[in-house]
Protein backbone atom coordinates (compact mmCIF):
# COMPACT_ATOMS: atom_id res chain seq x y z
CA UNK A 1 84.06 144.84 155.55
CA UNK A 2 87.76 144.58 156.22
CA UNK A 3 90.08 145.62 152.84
CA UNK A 4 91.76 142.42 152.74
CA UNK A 5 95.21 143.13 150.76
CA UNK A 6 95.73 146.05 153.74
CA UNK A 7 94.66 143.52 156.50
CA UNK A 8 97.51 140.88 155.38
CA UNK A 9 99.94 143.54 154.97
CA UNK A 10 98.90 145.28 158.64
CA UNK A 11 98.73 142.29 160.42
CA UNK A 12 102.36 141.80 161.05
CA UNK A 13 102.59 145.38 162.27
CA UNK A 14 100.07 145.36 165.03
CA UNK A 15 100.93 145.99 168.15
CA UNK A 16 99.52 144.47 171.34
CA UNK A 17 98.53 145.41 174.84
CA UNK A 18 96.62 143.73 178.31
CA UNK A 19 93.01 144.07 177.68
CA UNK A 20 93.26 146.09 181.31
CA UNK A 21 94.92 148.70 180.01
CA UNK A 22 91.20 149.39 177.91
CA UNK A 23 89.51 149.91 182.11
CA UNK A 24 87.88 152.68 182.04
CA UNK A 25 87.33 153.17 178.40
CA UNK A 26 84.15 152.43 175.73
CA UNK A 27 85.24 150.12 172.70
CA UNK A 28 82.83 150.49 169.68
CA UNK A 29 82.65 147.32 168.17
CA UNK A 30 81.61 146.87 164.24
CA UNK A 31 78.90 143.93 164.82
CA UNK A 32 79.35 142.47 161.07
CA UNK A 33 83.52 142.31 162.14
CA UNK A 34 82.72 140.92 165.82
CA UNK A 35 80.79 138.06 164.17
CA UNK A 36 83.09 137.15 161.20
CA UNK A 37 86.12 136.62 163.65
CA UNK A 38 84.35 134.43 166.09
CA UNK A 39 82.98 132.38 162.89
CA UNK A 40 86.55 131.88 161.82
CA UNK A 41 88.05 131.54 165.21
CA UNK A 42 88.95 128.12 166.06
CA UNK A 43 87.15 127.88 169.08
CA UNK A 44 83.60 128.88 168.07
CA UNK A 45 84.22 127.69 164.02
CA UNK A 46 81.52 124.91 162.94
CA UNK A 47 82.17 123.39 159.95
CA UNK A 48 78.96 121.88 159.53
CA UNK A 49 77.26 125.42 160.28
CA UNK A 50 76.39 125.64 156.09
CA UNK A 51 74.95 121.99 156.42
CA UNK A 52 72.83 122.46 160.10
CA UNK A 53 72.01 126.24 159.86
CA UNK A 54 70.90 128.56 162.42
CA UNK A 55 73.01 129.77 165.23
CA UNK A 56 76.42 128.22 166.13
CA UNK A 57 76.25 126.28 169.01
CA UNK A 58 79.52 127.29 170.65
CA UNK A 59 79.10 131.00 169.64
CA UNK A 60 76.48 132.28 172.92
CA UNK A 61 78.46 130.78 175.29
CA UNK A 62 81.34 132.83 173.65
CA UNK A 63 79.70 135.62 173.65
CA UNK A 64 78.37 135.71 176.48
CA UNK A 65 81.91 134.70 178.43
CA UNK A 66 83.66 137.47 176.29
CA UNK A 67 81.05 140.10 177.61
CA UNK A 68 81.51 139.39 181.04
CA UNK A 69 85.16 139.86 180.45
CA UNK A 70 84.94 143.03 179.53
CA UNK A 71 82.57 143.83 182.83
CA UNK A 72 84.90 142.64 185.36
CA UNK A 73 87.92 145.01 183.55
CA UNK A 74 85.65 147.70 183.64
CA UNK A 75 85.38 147.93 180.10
CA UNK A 76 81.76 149.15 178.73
CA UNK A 77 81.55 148.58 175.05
CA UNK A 78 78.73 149.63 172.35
CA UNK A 79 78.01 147.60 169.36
CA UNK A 80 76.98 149.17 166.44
CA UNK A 81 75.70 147.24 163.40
CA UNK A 82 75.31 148.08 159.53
CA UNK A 83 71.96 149.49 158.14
CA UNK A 84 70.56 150.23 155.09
CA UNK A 85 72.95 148.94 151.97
CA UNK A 86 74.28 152.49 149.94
CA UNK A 87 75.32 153.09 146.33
CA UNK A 88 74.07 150.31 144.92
CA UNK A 89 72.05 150.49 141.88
CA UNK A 90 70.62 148.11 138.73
CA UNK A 91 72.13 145.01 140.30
CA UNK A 92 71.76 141.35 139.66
CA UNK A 93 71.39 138.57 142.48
CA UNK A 94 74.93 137.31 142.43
CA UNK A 95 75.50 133.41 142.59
CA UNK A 96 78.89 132.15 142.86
CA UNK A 97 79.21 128.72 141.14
CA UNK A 98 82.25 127.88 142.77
CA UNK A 99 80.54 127.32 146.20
CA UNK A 100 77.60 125.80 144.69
CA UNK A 101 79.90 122.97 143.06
CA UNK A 102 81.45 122.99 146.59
CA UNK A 103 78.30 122.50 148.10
CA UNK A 104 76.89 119.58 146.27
CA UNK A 105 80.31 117.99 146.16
CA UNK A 106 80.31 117.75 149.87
CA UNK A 107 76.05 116.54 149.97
CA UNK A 108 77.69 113.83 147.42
CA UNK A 109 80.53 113.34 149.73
CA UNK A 110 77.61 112.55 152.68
CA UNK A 111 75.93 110.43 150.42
CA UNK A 112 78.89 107.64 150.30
CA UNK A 113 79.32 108.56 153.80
CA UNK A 114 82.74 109.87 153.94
CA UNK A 115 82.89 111.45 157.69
CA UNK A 116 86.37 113.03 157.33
CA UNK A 117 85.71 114.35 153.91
CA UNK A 118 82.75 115.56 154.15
CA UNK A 119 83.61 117.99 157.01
CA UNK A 120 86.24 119.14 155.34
CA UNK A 121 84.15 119.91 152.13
CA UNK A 122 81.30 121.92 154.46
CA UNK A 123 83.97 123.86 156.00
CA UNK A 124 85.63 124.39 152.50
CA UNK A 125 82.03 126.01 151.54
CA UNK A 126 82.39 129.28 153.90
CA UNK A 127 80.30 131.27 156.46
CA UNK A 128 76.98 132.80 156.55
CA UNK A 129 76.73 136.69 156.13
CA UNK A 130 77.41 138.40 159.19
CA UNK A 131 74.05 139.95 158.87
CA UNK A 132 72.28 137.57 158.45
CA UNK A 133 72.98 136.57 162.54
CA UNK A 134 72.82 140.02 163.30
CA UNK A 135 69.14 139.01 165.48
CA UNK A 136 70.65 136.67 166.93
CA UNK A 137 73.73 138.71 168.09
CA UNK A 138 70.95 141.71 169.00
CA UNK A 139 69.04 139.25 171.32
CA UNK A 140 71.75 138.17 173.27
CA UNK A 141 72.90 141.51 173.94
CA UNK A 142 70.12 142.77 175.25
CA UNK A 143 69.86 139.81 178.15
CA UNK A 144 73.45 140.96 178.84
CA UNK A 145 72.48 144.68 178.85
CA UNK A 146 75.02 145.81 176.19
CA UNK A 147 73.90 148.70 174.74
CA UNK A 148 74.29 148.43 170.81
CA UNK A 149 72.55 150.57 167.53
CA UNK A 150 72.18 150.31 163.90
CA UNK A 151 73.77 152.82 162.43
CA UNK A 152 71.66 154.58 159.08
CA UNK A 153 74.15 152.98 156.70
CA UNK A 154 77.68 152.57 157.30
CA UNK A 155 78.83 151.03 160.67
CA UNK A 156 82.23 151.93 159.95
CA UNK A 157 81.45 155.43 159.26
CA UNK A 158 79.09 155.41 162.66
CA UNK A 159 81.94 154.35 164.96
CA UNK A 160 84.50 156.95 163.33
CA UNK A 161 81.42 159.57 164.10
CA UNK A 162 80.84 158.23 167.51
CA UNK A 163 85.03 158.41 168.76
CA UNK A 164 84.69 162.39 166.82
CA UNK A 165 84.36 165.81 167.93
CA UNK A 166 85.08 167.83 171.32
CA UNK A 167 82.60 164.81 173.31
CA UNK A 168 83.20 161.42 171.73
CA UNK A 169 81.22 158.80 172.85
CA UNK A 170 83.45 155.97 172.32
CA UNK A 171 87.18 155.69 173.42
CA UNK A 172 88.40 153.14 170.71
CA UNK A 173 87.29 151.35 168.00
CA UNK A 174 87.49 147.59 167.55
CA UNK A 175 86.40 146.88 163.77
CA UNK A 176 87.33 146.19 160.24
CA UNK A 177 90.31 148.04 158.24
CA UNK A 178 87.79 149.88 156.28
CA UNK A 179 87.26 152.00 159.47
CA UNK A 180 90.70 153.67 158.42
CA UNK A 181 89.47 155.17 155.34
CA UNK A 182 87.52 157.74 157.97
CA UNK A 183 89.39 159.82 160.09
CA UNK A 184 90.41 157.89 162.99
CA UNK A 185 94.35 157.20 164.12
CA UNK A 186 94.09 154.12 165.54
CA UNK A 187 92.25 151.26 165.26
CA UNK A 188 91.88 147.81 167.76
CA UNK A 189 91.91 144.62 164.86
CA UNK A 190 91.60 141.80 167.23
CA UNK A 191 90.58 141.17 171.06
CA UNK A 192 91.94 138.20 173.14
CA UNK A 193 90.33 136.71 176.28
CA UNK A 194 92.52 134.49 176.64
CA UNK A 195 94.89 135.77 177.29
CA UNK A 196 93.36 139.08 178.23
CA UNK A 197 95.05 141.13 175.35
CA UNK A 198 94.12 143.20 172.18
CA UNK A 199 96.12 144.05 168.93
CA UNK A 200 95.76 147.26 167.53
CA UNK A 201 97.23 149.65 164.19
CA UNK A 202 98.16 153.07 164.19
CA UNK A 203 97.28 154.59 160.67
CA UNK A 204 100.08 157.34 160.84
CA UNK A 205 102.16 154.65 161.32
CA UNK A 206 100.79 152.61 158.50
CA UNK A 207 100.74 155.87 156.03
CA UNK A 208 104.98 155.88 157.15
CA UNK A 209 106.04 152.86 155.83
CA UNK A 210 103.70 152.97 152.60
CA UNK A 211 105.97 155.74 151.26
CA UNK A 212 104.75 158.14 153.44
CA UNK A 213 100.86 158.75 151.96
CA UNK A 214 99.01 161.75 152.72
CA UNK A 215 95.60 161.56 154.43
CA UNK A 216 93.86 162.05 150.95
CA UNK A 217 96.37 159.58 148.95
CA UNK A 218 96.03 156.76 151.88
CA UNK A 219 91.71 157.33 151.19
CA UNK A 220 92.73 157.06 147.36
CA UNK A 221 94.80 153.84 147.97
CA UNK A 222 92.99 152.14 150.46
CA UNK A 223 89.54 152.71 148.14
CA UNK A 224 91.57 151.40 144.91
CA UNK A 225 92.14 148.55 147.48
CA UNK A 226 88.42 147.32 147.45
CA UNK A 227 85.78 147.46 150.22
CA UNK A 228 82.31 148.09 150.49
CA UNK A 229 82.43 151.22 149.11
CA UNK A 230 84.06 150.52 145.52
CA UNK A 231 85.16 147.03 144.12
CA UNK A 232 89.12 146.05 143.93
CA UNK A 233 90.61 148.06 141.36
CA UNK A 234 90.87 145.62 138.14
CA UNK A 235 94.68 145.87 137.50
CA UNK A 236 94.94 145.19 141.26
CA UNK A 237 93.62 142.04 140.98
CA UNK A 238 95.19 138.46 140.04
CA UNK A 239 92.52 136.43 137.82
CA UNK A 240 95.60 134.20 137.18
CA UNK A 241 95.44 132.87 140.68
CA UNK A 242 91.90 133.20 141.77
CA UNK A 243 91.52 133.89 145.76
CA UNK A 244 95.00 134.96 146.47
CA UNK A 245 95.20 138.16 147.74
CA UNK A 246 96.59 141.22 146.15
CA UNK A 247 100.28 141.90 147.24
CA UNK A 248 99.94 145.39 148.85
CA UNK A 249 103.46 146.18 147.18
CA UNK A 250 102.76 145.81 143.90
CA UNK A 251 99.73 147.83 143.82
CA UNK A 252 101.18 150.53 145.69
CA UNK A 253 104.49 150.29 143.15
CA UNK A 254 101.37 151.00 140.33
CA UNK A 255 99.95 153.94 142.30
CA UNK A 256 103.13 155.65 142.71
CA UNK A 257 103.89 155.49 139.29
CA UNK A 258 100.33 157.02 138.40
CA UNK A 259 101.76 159.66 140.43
CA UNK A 260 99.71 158.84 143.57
CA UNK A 261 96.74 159.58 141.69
CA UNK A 262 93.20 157.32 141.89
CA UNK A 263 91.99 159.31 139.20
CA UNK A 264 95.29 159.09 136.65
CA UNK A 265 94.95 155.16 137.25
CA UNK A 266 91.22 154.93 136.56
CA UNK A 267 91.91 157.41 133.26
CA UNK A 268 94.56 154.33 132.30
CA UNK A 269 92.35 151.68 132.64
CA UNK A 270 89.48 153.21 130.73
CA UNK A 271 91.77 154.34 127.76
CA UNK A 272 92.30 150.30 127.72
CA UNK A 273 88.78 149.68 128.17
CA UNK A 274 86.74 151.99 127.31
CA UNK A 275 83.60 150.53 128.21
CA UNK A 276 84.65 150.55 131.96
CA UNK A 277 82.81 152.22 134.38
CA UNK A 278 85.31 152.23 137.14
CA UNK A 279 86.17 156.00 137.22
CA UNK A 280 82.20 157.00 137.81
CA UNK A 281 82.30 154.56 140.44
CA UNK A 282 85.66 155.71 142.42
CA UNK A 283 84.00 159.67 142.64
CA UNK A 284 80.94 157.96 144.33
CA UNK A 285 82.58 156.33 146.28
CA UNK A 286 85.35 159.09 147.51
CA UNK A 287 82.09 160.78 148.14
CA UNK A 288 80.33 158.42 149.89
CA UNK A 289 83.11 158.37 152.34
CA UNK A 290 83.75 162.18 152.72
CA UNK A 291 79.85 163.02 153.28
CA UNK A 292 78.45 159.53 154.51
CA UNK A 293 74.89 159.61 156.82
CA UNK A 294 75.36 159.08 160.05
CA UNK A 295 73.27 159.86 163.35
CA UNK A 296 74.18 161.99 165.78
CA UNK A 297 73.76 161.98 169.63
CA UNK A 298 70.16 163.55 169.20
CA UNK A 299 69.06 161.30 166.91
CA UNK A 300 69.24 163.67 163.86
CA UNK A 301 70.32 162.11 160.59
CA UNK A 302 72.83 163.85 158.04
CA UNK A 303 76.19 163.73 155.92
CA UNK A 304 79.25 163.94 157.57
CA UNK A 305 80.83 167.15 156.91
CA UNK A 306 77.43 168.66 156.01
CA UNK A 307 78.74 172.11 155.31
CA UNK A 308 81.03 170.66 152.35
CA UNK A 309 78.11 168.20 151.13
CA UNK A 310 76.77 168.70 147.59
CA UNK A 311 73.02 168.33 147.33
CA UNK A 312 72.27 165.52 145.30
CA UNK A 313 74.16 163.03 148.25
CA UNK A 314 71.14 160.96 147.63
CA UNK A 315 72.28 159.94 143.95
CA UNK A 316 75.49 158.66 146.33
CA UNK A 317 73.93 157.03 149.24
CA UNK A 318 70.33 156.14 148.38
CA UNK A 319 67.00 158.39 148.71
CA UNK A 320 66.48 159.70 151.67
CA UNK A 321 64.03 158.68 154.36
CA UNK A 322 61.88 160.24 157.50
CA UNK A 323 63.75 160.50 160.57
CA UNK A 324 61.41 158.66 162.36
CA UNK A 325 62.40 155.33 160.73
CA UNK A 326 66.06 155.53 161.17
CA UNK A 327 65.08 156.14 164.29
CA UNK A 328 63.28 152.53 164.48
CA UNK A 329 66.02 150.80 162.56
CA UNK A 330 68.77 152.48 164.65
CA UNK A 331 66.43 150.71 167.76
CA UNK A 332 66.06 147.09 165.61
CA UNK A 333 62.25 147.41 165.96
CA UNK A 334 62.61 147.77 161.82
CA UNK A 335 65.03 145.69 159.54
CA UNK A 336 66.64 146.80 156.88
CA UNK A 337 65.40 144.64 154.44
CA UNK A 338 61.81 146.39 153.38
CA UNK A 339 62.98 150.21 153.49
CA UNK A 340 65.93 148.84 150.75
CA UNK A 341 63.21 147.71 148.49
CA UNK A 342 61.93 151.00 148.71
CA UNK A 343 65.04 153.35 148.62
CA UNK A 344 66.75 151.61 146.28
CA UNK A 345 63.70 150.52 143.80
CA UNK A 346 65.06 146.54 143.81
CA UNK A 347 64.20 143.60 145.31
CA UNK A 348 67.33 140.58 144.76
CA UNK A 349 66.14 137.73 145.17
CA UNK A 350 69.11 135.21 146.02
CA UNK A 351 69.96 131.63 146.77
CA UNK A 352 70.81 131.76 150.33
CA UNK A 353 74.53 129.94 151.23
CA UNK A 354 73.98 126.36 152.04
CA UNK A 355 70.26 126.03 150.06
CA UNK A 356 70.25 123.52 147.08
CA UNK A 357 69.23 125.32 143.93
CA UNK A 358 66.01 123.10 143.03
CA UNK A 359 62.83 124.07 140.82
CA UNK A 360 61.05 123.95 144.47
CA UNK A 361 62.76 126.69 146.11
CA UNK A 362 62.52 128.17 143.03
CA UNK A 363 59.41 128.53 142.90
CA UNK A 364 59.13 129.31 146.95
CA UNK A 365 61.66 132.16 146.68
CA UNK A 366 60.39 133.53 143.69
CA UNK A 367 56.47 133.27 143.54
CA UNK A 368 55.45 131.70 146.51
CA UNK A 369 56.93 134.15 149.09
CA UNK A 370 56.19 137.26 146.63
CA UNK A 371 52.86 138.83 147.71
CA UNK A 372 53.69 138.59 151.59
CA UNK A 373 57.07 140.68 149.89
CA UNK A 374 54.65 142.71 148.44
CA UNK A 375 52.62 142.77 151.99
CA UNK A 376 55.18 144.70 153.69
CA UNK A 377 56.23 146.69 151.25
CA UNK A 378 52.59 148.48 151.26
CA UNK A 379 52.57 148.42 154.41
CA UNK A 380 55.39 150.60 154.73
CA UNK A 381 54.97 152.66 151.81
CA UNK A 382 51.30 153.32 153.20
CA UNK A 383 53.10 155.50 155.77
CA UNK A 384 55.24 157.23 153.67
CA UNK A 385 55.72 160.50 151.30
CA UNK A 386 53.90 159.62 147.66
CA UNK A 387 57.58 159.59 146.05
CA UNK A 388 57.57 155.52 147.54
CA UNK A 389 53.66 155.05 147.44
CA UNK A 390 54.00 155.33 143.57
CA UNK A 391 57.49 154.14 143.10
CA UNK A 392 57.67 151.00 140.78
CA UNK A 393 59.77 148.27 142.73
CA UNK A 394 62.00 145.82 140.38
CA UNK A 395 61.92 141.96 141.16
CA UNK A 396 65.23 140.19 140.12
CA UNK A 397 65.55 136.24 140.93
CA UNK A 398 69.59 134.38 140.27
CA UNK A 399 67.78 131.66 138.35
CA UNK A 400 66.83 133.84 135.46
CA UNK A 401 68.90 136.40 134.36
CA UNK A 402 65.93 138.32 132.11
CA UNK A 403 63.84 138.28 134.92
CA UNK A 404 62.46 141.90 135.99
CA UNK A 405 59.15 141.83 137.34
CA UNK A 406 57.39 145.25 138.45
CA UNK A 407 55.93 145.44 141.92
CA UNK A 408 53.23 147.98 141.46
CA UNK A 409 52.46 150.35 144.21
CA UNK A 410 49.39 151.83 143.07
CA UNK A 411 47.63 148.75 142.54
CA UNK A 412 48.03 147.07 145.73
CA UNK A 413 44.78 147.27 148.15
CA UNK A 414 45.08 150.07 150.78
CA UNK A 415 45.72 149.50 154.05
CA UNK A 416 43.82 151.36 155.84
CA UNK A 417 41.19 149.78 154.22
CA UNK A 418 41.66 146.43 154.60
CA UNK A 419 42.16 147.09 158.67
CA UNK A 420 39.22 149.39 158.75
CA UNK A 421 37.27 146.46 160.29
CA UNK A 422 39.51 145.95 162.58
CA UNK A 423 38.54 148.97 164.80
CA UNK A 424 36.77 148.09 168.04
CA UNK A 425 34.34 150.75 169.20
CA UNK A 426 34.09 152.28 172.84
CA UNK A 427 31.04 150.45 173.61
CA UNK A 428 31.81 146.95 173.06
CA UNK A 429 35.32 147.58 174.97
CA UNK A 430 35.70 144.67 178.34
CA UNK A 431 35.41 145.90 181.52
CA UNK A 432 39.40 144.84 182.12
CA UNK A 433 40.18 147.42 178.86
CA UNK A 434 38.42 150.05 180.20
CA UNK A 435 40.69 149.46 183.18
CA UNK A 436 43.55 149.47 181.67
CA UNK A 437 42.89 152.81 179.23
CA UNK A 438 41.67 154.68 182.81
CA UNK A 439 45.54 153.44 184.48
CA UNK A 440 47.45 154.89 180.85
CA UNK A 441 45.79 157.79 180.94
CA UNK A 442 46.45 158.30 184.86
CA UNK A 443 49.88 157.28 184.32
CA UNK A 444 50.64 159.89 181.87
CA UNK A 445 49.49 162.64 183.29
CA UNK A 446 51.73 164.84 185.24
């Protein structure tokens, strides 16, 4: 997730370079960042995308150009997507009511049949998630043979762990701004084919010309910023002028005057409003980026800066899980989506960009679809410590704000009973099975 008031104020010192200079080298690329720029770049943007759905048409052949690119300049790259969400507790489905009006002002638009208008009004709407094309993204890589993971939760903080230490992995990074608030110099913002040429920021550089910010006071500013770590900072923001970005200056002109300090700022705004939680969420947050999970080479799972980490990371991050199945997720043979329900205790249930909100889907979103939601959480928790096969699991919907329905573990039928019946005994196996277990066993045996 980029930090948008630092992205306007970096892009016009960026500096630029052939993308042959990169031959040689591995680029990390943050998958969520990759796909927002080519859904907002002019030549793979499709207005109608909100209206149609699925996969833009234009984007694969992009894709798929782009990556041979970067083959014939001898430039290998790894793509590393976002995993399980982190710090994120007693939430609400969000809706935002300014892109539903949007939405059924351009359907209305349709309906009298006003072409011009009513491509303007879809594009007016916005794009899908990033994630929510990550499969699509994952499937084309692999018929390109692009090597790519998922890291455990931050990709941001995956990359920065990835270009680390005495061995790094990766050469450069080409992601979001948020990327800076780990330790990494410089960062690539924006790759060209054509012409074959990248932009990139250098953070000391950036830390120079914002009043010369230590390391710690640039994480401190850049957090009070907003990402996906911590929300804007309230005073930060402009509710007179909703959408407009925050001028960089003027924040930073607030922060000096707090004496550089996140913590004197958040102290200010609680004295004003006492009822704000904004300080509690900062330290998480300053701690979620110090000690955030990543993997490592061997597929072992931990903080960064373990020696340093307190021991109660998982009221930070989320509760913790067996290695084997951040193992599967950093593979995308397992979503996200189920192991959230389970280390987080919620299920949000929202209306999806571009879907009408009608009693129908209502009801499909909310009831219908429930016990196959149910389904595969079992199924999972089955497999699992008895912390998760006992843990209650909150339901919240966006059409009713009261609603907080209790997905009960312990009452849900076993599973290895119900697929008790389906176990085949030796005897009854075909003569082409019993092939085929004689040729795995021979195959394995050394």
């Amino acid at each position: 997730m980029p930090i948008r008031p630092l992205d306007d104020w970096a892009s016009a010192r960026t500096l630029s370079l052939p993308l042959s200079a990169l031959k040689g080298a591995v680029v990390g690329i943050d998958a969520s960042h990759y796909i927002s720029q080519h859904l907002s770049h002019p030549s793979t943007r499709e207005p109608l995308l909100i209206a149609l759905g699925g996969f833009p048409f234009a984007l694969r052949s992009n894709i798929e150009k782009e990556l041979q690119v970067f083959k014939d300049l001898g430039v290998a790259v790894i793509f590393v997507f976002s995993g399980l969400d982190f710090g994120k507790k007693n939430q609400r489905p969000a809706i935002q009511h300014e892109t539903v009006r949007a939405f059924e002002n351009a359907w209305e638009l349709y309906d009298q049949q006003q072409a011009d208008q009513v491509v303007e009004a879809f594009s007016s709407v916005g794009t899908p998630r990033p994630e929510s094309l990550y499969r699509f993204l994952q499937r084309i890589l692999v018929q390109n043979g692009i090597d790519y993971m998922v890291a455990p939760y931050s990709a941001a903080a995956q990359l920065a762990h990835l270009s680390s230490g005495p061995n790094p992995v990766i050469d450069a990074i080409w992601g979001p701004s948020e990327v800076l608030l780990f330790d990494v110099d410089k960062l690539v913002t924006r790759i060209d084919i054509d012409p074959a040429q990248f932009f990139w920021i250098n953070k000391q550089t950036c830390q120079e010309e914002l009043g010369r910010l230590t390391n710690d006071q640039f994480l401190d500013f850049a957090l009070l910023l907003g990402s996906s770590f911590l929300p804007i900072f309230p005073p930060f923001d402009n509710p007179s002028f909703p959408g407009k970005s925050t001028s960089i200056r003027d924040a930073l002109n607030m922060f000096n005057q707090s004496g550089r300090s996140a913590l004197h700022l958040c102290g200010q705004l609680e004295e004003r409003n006492q009822d704000s939680q904004y300080t509690d969420s900062y330290k998480r947050a300053f701690m979620n980026v110090k000690h955030h999970v990543v993997m490592d080479l061997e597929g072992r799972v931990g903080p960064l800066d373990a020696d340093n980490s307190p021991t109660d990371m998982h009221e930070v991050i989320g509760q913790r899980l067996p290695e084997e199945l951040y193992f599967y997720i950093s593979k995308g043979i397992l979503g996200p989506d189920v192991p959230n329900y389970l280390t987080s205790g919620e299920v949000l249930i929202s209306l999806p960009l571009g879907v009408e909100d009608t009693e129908i889907y209502r009801q499909v979103a909310g009831e219908k679809l429930a016990p196959l939601r149910e389904q595969a959480i079992g199924l999972l928790s089955n497999s699992l410590h008895r912390f998760y096969q006992v843990k209650p699991i909150h339901a919240r919907t966006w059409y009713d704000e009261n609603s907080d329905s209790i997905i009960n573990l312990k009452t849900l039928p076993s599973v290895k009973d119900s697929i008790r019946a389906w176990k085949i005994p030796s005897d009854r196996y075909t003569e082409g099975v019993k092939n085929l277990q004689v040729y795995l066993t021979t195959s394995f045996c050394f």
